[in-house]
N, C-alpha and C. Protein backbone atom coordinates (compact mmCIF):
# COMPACT_ATOMS: atom_id res chain seq x y z
N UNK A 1 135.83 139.00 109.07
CA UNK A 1 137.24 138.70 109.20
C UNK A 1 137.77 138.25 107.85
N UNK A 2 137.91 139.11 106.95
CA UNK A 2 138.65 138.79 105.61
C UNK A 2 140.29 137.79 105.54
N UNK A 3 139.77 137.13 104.84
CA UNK A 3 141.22 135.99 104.68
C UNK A 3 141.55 135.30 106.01
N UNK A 4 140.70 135.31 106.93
CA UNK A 4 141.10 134.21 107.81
C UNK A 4 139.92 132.90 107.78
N UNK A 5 140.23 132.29 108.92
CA UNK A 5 139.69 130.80 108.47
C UNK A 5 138.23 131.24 109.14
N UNK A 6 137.39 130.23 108.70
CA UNK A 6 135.80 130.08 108.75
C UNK A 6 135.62 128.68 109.42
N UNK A 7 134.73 128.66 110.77
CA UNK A 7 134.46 127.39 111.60
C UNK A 7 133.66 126.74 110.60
N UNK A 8 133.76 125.88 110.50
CA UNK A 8 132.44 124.75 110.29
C UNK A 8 132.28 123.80 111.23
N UNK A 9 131.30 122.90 110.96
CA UNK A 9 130.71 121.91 111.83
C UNK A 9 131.92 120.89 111.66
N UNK A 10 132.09 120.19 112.62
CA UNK A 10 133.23 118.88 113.07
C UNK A 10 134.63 119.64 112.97
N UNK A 11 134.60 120.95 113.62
CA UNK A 11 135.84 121.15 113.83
C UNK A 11 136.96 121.68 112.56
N UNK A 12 136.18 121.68 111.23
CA UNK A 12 136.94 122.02 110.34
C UNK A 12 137.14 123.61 109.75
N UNK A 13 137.89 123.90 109.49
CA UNK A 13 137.96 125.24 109.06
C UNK A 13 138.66 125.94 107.10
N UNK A 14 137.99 126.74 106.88
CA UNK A 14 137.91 126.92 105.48
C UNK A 14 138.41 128.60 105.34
N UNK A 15 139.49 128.49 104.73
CA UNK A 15 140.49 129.71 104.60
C UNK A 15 139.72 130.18 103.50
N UNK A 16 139.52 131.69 103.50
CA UNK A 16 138.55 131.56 102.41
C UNK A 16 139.22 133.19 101.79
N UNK A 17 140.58 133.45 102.45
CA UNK A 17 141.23 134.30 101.42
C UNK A 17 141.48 134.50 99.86
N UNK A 18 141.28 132.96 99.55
CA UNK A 18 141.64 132.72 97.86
C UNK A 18 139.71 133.22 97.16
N UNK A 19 138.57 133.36 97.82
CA UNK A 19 137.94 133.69 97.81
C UNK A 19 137.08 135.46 97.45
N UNK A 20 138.20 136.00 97.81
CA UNK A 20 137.77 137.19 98.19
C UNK A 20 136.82 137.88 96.78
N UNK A 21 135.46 138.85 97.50
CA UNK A 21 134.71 139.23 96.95
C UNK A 21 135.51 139.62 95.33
N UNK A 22 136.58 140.43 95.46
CA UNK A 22 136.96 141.39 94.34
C UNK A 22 137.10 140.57 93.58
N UNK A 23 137.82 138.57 93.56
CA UNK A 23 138.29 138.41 92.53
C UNK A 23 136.75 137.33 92.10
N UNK A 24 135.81 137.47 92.51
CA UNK A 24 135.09 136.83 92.07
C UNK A 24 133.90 137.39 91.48
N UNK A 25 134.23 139.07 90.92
CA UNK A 25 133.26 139.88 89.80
C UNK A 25 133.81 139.30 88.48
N UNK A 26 132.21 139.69 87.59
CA UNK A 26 132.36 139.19 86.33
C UNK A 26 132.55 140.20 85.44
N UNK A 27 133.06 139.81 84.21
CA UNK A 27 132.74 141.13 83.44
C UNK A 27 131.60 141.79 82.96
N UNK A 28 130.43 140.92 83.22
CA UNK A 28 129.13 141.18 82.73
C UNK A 28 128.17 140.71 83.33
N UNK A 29 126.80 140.76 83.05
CA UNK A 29 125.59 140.54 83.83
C UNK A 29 125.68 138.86 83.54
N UNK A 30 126.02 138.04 82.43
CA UNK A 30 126.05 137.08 81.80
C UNK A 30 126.43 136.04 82.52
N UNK A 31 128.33 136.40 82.62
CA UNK A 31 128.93 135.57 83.50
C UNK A 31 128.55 135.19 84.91
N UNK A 32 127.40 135.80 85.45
CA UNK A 32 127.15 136.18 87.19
C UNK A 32 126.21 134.47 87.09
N UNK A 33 125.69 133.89 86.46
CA UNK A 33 125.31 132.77 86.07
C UNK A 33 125.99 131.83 86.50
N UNK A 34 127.44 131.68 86.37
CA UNK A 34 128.01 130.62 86.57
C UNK A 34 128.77 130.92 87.57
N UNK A 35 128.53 131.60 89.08
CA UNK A 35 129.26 131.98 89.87
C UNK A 35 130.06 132.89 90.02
N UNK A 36 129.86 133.94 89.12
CA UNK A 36 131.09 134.97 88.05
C UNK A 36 132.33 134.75 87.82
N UNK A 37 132.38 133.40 86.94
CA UNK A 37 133.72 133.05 86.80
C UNK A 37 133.49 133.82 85.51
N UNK A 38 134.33 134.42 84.67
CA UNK A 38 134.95 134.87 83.39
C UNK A 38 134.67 133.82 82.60
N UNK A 39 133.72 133.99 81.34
CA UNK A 39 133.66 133.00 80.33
C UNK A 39 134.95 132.81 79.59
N UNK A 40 135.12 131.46 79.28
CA UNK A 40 136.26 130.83 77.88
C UNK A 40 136.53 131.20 77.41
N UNK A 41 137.41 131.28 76.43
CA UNK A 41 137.62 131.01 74.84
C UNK A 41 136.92 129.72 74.75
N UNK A 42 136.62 129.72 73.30
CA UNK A 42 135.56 129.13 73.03
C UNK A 42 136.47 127.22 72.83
N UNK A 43 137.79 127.67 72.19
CA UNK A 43 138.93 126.90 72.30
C UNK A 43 139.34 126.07 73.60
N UNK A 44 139.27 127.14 74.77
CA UNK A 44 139.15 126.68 75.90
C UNK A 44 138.43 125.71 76.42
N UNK A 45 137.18 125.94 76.03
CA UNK A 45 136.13 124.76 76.62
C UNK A 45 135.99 123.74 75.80
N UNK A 46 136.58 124.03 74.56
CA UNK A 46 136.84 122.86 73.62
C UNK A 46 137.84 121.59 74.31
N UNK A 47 138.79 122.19 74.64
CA UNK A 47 139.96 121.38 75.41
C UNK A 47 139.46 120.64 76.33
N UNK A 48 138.94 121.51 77.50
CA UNK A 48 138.38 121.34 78.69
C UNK A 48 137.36 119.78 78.51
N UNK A 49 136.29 120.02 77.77
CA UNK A 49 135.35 118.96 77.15
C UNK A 49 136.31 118.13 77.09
N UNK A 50 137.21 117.80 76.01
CA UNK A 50 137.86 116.58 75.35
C UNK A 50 138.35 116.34 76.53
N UNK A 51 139.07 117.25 77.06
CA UNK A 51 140.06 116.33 78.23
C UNK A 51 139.16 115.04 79.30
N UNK A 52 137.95 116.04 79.95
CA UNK A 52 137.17 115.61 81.05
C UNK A 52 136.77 114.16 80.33
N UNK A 53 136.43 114.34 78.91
CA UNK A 53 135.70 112.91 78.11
C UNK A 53 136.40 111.95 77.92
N UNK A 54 138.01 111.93 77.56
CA UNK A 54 138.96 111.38 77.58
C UNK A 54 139.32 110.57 79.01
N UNK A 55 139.43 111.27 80.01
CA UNK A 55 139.65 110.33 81.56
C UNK A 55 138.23 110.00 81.71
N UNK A 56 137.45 110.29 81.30
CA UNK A 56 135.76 109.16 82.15
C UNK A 56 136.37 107.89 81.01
N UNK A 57 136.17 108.25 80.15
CA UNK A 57 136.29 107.07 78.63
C UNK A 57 138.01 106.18 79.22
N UNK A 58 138.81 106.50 79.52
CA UNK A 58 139.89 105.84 80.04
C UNK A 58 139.10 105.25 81.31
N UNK A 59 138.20 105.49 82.19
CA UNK A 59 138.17 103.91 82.96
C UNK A 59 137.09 102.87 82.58
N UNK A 60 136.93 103.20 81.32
CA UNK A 60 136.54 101.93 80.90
C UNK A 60 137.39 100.81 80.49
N UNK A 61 138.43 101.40 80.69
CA UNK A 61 140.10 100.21 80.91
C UNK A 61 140.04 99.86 82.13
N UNK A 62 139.42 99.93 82.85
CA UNK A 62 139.96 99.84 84.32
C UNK A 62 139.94 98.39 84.71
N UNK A 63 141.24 98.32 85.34
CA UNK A 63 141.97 97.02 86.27
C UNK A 63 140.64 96.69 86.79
N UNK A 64 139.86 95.79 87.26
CA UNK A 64 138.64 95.32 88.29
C UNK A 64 139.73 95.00 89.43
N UNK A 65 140.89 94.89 89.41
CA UNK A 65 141.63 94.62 90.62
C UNK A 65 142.14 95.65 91.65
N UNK A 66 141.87 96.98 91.08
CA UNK A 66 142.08 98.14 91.50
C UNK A 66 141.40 98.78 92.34
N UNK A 67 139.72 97.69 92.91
CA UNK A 67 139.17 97.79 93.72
C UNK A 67 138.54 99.20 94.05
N UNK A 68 138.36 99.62 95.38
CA UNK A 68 137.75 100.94 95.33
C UNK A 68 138.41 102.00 95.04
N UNK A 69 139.40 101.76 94.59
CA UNK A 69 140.46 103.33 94.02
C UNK A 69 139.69 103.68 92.91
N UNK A 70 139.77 102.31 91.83
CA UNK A 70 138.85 102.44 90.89
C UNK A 70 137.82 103.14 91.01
N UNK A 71 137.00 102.67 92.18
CA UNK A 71 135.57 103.66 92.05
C UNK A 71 135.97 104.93 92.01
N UNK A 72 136.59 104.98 92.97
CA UNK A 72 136.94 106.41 93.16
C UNK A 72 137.20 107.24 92.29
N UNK A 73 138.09 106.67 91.58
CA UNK A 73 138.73 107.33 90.00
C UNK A 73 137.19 107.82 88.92
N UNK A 74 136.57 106.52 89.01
CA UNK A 74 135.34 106.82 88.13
C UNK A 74 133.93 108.06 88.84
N UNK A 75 134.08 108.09 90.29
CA UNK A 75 133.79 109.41 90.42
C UNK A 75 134.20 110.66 90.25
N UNK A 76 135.56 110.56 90.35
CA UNK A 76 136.42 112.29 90.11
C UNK A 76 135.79 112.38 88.06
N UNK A 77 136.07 111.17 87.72
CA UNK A 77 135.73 111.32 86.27
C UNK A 77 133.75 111.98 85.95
N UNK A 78 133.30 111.18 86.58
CA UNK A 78 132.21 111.79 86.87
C UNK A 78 131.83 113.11 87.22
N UNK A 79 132.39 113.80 88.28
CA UNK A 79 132.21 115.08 88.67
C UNK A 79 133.01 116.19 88.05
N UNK A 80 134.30 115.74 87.50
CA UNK A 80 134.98 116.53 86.33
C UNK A 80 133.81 116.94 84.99
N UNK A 81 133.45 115.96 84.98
CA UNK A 81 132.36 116.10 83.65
C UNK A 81 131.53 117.51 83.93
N UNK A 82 131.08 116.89 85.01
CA UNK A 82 129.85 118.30 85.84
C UNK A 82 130.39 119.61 85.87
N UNK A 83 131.88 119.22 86.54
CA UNK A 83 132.20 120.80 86.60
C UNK A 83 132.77 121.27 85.40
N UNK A 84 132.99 120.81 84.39
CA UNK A 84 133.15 121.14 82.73
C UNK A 84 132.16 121.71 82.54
N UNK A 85 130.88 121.05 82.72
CA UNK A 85 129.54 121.79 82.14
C UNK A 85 129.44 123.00 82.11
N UNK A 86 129.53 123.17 83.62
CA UNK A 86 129.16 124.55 84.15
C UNK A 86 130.66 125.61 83.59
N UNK A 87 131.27 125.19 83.18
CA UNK A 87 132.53 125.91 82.38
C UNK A 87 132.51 126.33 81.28
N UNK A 88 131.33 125.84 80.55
CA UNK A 88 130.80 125.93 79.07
C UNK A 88 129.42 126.89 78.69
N UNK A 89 129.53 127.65 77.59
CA UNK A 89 128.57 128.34 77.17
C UNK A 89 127.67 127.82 76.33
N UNK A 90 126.00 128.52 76.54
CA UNK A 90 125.31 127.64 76.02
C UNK A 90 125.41 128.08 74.50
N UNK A 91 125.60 127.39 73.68
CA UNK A 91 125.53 127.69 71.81
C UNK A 91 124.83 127.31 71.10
N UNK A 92 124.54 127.64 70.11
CA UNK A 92 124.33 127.32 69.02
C UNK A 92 124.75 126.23 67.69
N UNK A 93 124.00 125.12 67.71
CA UNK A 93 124.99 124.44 67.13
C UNK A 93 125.14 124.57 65.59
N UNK A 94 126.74 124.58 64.96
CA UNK A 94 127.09 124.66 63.94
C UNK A 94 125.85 123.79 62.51
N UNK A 95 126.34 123.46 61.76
CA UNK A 95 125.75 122.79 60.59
C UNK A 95 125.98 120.93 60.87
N UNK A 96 125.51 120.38 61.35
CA UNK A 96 125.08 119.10 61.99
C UNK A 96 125.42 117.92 61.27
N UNK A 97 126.06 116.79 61.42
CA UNK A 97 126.31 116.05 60.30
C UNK A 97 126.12 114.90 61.57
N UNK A 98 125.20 113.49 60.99
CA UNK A 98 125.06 112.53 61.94
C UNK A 98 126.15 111.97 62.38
N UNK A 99 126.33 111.51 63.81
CA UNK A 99 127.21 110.82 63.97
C UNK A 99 127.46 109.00 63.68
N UNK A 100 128.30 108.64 63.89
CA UNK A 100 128.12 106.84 63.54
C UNK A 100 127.42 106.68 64.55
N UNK A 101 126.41 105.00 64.58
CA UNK A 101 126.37 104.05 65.52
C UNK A 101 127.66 104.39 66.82
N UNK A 102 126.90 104.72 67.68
CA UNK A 102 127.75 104.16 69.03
C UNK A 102 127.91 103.31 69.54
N UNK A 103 127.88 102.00 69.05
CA UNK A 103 128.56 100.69 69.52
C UNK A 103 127.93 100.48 70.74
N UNK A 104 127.14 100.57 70.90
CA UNK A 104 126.56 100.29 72.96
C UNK A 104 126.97 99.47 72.95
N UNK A 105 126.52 98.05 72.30
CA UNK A 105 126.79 97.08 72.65
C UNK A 105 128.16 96.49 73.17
N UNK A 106 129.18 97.17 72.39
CA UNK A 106 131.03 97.36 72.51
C UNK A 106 130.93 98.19 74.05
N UNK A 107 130.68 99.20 74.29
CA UNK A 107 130.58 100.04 75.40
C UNK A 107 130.00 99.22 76.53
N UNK A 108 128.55 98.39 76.77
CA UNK A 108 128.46 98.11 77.52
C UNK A 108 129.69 96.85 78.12
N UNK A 109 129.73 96.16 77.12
CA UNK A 109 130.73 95.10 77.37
C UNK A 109 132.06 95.51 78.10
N UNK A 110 132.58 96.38 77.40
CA UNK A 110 133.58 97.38 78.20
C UNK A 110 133.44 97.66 79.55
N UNK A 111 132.29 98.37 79.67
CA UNK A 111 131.99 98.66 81.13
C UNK A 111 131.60 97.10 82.24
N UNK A 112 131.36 96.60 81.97
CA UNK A 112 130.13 95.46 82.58
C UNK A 112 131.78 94.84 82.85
N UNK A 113 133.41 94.82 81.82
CA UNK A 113 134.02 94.09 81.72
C UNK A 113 134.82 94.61 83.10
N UNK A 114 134.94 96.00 83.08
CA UNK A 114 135.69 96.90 83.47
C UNK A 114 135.04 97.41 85.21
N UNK A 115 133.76 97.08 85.65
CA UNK A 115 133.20 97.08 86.63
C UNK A 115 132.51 95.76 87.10
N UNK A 116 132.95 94.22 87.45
CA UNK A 116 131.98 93.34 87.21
C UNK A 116 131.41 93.78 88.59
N UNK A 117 131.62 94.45 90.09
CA UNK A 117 131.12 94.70 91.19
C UNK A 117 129.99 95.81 91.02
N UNK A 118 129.65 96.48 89.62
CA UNK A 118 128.09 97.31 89.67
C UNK A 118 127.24 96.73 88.52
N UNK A 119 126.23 96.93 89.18
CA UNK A 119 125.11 96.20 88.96
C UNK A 119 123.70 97.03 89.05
N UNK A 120 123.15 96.31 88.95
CA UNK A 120 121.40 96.43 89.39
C UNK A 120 121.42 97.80 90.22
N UNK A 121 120.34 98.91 90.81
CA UNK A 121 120.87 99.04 91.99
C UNK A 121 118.99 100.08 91.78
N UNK A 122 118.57 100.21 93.38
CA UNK A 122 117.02 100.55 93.23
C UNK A 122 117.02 102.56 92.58
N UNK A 123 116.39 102.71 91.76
CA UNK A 123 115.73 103.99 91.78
C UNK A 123 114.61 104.63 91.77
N UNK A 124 114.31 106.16 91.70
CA UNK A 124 112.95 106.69 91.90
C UNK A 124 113.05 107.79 91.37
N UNK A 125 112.48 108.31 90.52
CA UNK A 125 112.49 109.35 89.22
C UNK A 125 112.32 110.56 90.19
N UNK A 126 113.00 111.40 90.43
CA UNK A 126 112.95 112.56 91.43
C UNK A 126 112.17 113.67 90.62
N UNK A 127 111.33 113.23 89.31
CA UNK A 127 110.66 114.57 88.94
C UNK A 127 109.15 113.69 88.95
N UNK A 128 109.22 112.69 89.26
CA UNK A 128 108.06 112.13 89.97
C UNK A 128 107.13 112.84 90.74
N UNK A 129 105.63 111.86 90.80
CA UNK A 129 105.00 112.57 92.15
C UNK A 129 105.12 111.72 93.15
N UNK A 130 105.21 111.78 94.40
CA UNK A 130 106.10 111.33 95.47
C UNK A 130 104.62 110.64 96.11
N UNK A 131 105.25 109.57 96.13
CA UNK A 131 103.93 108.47 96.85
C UNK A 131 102.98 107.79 95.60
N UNK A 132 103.48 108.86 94.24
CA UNK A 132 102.42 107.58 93.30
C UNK A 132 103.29 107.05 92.00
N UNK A 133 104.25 107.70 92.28
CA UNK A 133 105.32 106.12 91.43
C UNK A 133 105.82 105.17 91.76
N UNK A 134 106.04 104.24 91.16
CA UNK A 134 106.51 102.75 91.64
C UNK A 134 107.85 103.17 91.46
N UNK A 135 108.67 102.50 92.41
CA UNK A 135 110.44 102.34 92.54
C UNK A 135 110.69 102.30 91.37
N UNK A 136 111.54 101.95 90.73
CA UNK A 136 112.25 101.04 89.29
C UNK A 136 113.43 100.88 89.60
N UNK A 137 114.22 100.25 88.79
CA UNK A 137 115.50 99.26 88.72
C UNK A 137 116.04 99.75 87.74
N UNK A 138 117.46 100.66 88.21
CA UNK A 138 118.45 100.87 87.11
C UNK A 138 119.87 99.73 87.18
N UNK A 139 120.54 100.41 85.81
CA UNK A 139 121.78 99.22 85.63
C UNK A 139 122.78 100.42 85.84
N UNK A 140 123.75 100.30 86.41
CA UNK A 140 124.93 100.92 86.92
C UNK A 140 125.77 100.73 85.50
N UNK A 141 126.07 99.73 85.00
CA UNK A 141 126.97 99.35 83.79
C UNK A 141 125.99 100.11 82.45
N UNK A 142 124.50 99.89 82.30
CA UNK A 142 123.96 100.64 81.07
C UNK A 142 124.38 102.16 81.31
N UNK A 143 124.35 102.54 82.61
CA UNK A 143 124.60 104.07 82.65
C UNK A 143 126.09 104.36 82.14
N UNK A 144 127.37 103.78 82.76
CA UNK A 144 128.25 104.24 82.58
C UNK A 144 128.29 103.77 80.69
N UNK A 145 127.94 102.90 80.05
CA UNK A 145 127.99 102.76 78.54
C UNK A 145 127.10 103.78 77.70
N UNK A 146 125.98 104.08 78.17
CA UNK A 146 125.38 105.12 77.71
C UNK A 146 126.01 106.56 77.93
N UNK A 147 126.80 106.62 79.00
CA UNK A 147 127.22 107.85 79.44
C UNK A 147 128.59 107.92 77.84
N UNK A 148 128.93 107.10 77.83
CA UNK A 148 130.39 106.80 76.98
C UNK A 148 129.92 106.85 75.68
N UNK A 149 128.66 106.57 75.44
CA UNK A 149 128.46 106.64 73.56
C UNK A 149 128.03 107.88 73.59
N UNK A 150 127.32 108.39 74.41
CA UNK A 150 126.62 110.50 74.00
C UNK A 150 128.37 110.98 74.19
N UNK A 151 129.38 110.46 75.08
CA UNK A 151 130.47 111.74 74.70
C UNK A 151 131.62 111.25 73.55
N UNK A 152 131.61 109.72 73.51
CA UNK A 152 132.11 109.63 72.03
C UNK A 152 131.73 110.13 70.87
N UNK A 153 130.35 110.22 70.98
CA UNK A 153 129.66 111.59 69.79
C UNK A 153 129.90 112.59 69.98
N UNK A 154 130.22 113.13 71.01
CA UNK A 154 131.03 114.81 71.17
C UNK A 154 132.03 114.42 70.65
N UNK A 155 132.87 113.76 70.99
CA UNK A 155 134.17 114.31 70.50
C UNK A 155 134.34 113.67 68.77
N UNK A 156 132.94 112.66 68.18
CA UNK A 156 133.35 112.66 66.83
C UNK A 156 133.14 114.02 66.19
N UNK A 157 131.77 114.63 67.24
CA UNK A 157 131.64 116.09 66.38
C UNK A 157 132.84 117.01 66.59
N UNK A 158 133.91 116.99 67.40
CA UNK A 158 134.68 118.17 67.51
C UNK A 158 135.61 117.73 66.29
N UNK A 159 136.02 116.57 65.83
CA UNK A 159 136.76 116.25 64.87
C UNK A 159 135.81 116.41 63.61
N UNK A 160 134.65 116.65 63.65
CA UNK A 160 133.90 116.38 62.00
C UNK A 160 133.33 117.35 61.76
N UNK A 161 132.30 118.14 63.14
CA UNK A 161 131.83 118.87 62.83
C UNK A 161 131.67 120.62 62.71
N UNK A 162 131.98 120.79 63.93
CA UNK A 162 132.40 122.22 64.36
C UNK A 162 132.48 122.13 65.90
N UNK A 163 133.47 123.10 66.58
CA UNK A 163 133.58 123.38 68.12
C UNK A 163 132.39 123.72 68.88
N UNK A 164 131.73 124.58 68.04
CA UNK A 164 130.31 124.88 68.64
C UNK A 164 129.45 123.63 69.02
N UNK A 165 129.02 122.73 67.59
CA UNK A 165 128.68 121.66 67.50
C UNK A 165 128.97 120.54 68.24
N UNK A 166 130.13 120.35 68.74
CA UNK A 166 130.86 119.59 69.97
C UNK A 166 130.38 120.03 71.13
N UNK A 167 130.18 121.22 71.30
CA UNK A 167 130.06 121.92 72.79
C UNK A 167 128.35 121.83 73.02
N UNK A 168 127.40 122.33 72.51
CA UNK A 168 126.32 121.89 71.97
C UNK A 168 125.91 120.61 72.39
N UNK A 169 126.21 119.64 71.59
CA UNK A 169 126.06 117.90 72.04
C UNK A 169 126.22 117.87 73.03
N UNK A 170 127.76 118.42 74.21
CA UNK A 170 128.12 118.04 74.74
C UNK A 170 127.34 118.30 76.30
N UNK A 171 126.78 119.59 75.86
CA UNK A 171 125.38 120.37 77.08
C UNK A 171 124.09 119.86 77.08
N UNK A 172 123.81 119.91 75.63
CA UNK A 172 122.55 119.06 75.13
C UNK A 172 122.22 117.64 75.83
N UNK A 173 123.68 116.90 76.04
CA UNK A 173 123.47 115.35 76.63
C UNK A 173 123.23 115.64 77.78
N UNK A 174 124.05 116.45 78.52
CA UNK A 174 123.48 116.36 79.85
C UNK A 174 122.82 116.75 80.16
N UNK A 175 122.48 117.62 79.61
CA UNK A 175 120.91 118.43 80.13
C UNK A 175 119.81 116.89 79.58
N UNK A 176 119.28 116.33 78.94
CA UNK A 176 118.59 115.51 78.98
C UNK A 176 119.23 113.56 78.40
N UNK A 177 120.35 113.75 78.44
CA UNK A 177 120.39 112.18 78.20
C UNK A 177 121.20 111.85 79.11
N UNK A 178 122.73 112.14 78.93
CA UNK A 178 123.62 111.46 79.82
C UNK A 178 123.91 111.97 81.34
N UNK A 179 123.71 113.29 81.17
CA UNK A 179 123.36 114.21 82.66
C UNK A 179 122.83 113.10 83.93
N UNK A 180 121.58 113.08 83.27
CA UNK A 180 120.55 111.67 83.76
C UNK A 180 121.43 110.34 84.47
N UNK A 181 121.91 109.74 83.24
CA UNK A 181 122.31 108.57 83.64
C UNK A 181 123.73 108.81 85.02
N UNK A 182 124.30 109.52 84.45
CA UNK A 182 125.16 110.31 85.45
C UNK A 182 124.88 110.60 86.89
N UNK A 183 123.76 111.31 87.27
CA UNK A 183 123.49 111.84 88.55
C UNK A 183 122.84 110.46 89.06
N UNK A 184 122.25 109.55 89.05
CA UNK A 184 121.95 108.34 89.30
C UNK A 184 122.86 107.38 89.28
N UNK A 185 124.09 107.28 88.56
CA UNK A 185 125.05 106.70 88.52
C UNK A 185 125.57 107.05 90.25
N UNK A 186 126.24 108.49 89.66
CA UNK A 186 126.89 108.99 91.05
C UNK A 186 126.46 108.92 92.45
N UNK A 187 125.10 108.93 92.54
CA UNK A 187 124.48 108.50 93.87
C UNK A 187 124.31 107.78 94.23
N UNK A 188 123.96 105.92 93.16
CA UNK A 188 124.75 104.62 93.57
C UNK A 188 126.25 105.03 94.32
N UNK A 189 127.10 105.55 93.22
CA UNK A 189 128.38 105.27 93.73
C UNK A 189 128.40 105.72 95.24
N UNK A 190 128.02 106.94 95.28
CA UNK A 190 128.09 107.34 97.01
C UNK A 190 126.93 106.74 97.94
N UNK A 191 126.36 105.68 97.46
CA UNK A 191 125.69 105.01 98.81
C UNK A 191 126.30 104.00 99.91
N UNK A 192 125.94 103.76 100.75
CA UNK A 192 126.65 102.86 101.70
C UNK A 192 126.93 101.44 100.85
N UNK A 193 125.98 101.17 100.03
CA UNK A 193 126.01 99.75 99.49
C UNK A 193 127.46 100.16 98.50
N UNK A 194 127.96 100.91 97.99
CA UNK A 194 129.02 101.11 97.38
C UNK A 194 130.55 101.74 98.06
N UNK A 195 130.21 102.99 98.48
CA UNK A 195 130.76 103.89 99.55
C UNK A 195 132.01 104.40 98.49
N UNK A 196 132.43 104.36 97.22
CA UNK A 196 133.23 104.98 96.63
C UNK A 196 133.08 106.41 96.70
N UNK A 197 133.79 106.46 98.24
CA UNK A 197 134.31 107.83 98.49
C UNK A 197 135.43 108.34 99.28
């Protein structure tokens, strides 16, 4: 039944006309990777990056009085990030120039200032072997400050270094630094002990 609605479970239904097979071919074997959406301009995902890095990095202003909207806000910022990723091509990075000190220490303070309700909260390394690692204890506030100094280095590289080089960092982190702190972040946020959802 093309373009009409689709049952799901609890009664809800999903119009799935805006869907249709035709508009979701790619131009190439390449694009079929990312769901066959049509790759960027390279400009494009330049934007895209800064923007998504710009609103996570804006709630580190955040009112603490703003309560769970706040959270809320700092998840859409969160999952914007993610779906940027997957919007971006993997590159090559330009000619590399170090970035400054990232201030953690400024960042965490920010955050820790800007969230005093996250905290502590239990984890378990999911590339673990299951039954012979011990729990461990992450910080909700080191994640979101660590998350904030790997993309303040993206965006010093889009101003210093090259677009590529920005975009690069900006895949590079999540694939092994801030990615991390991120998906552990986000699954605090959506637990019952939090419920920012």
């Amino acid at each position: 039944m093309e373009g009409g609605p689709v049952s799901g479970t609890g009664g809800c239904h999903l119009n799935v006309a805006p869907w249709r097979a035709s508009s979701l071919r790619s131009r190439n074997d390449e694009d079929r990777g990312r769901g066959g959406e049509v790759s960027l301009a390279r400009s494009e995902q330049t934007e895209l990056i800064k923007s998504a890095i710009q609103a996570y990095l804006a709630r580190l202003d955040r009112d603490p009085a703003d309560g769970s909207e706040g959270l809320r806000r700092l998840v859409l910022a969160l999952d914007a990030l993610v779906a940027v990723y997957f919007r971006t091509d993997d590159v090559e990075p330009g000619e590399e120039d170090d970035a400054p000190e990232k201030g953690y220490s400024a960042q965490y303070q920010r955050a820790a200032e800007a969230y005093p309700e996250l905290g502590l909260y239990p984890y378990a390394d999911p590339g673990g072997d299951p039954g012979e690692d011990e729990p461990m204890v992450a910080d909700a506030i080191d994640d979101i400050a660590d998350i904030a100094g790997d993309l303040t280095e993206v965006l010093w590289h889009f101003e210093n270094s090259s677009e590529e080089t920005g975009i690069w960092d900006f895949r590079f982190g999540y694939q092994h630094h801030w990615g991390d702190h991120l998906h552990s972040l986000r699954n605090y946020l959506h637990s019952s002990r939090i419920a920012a959802w």
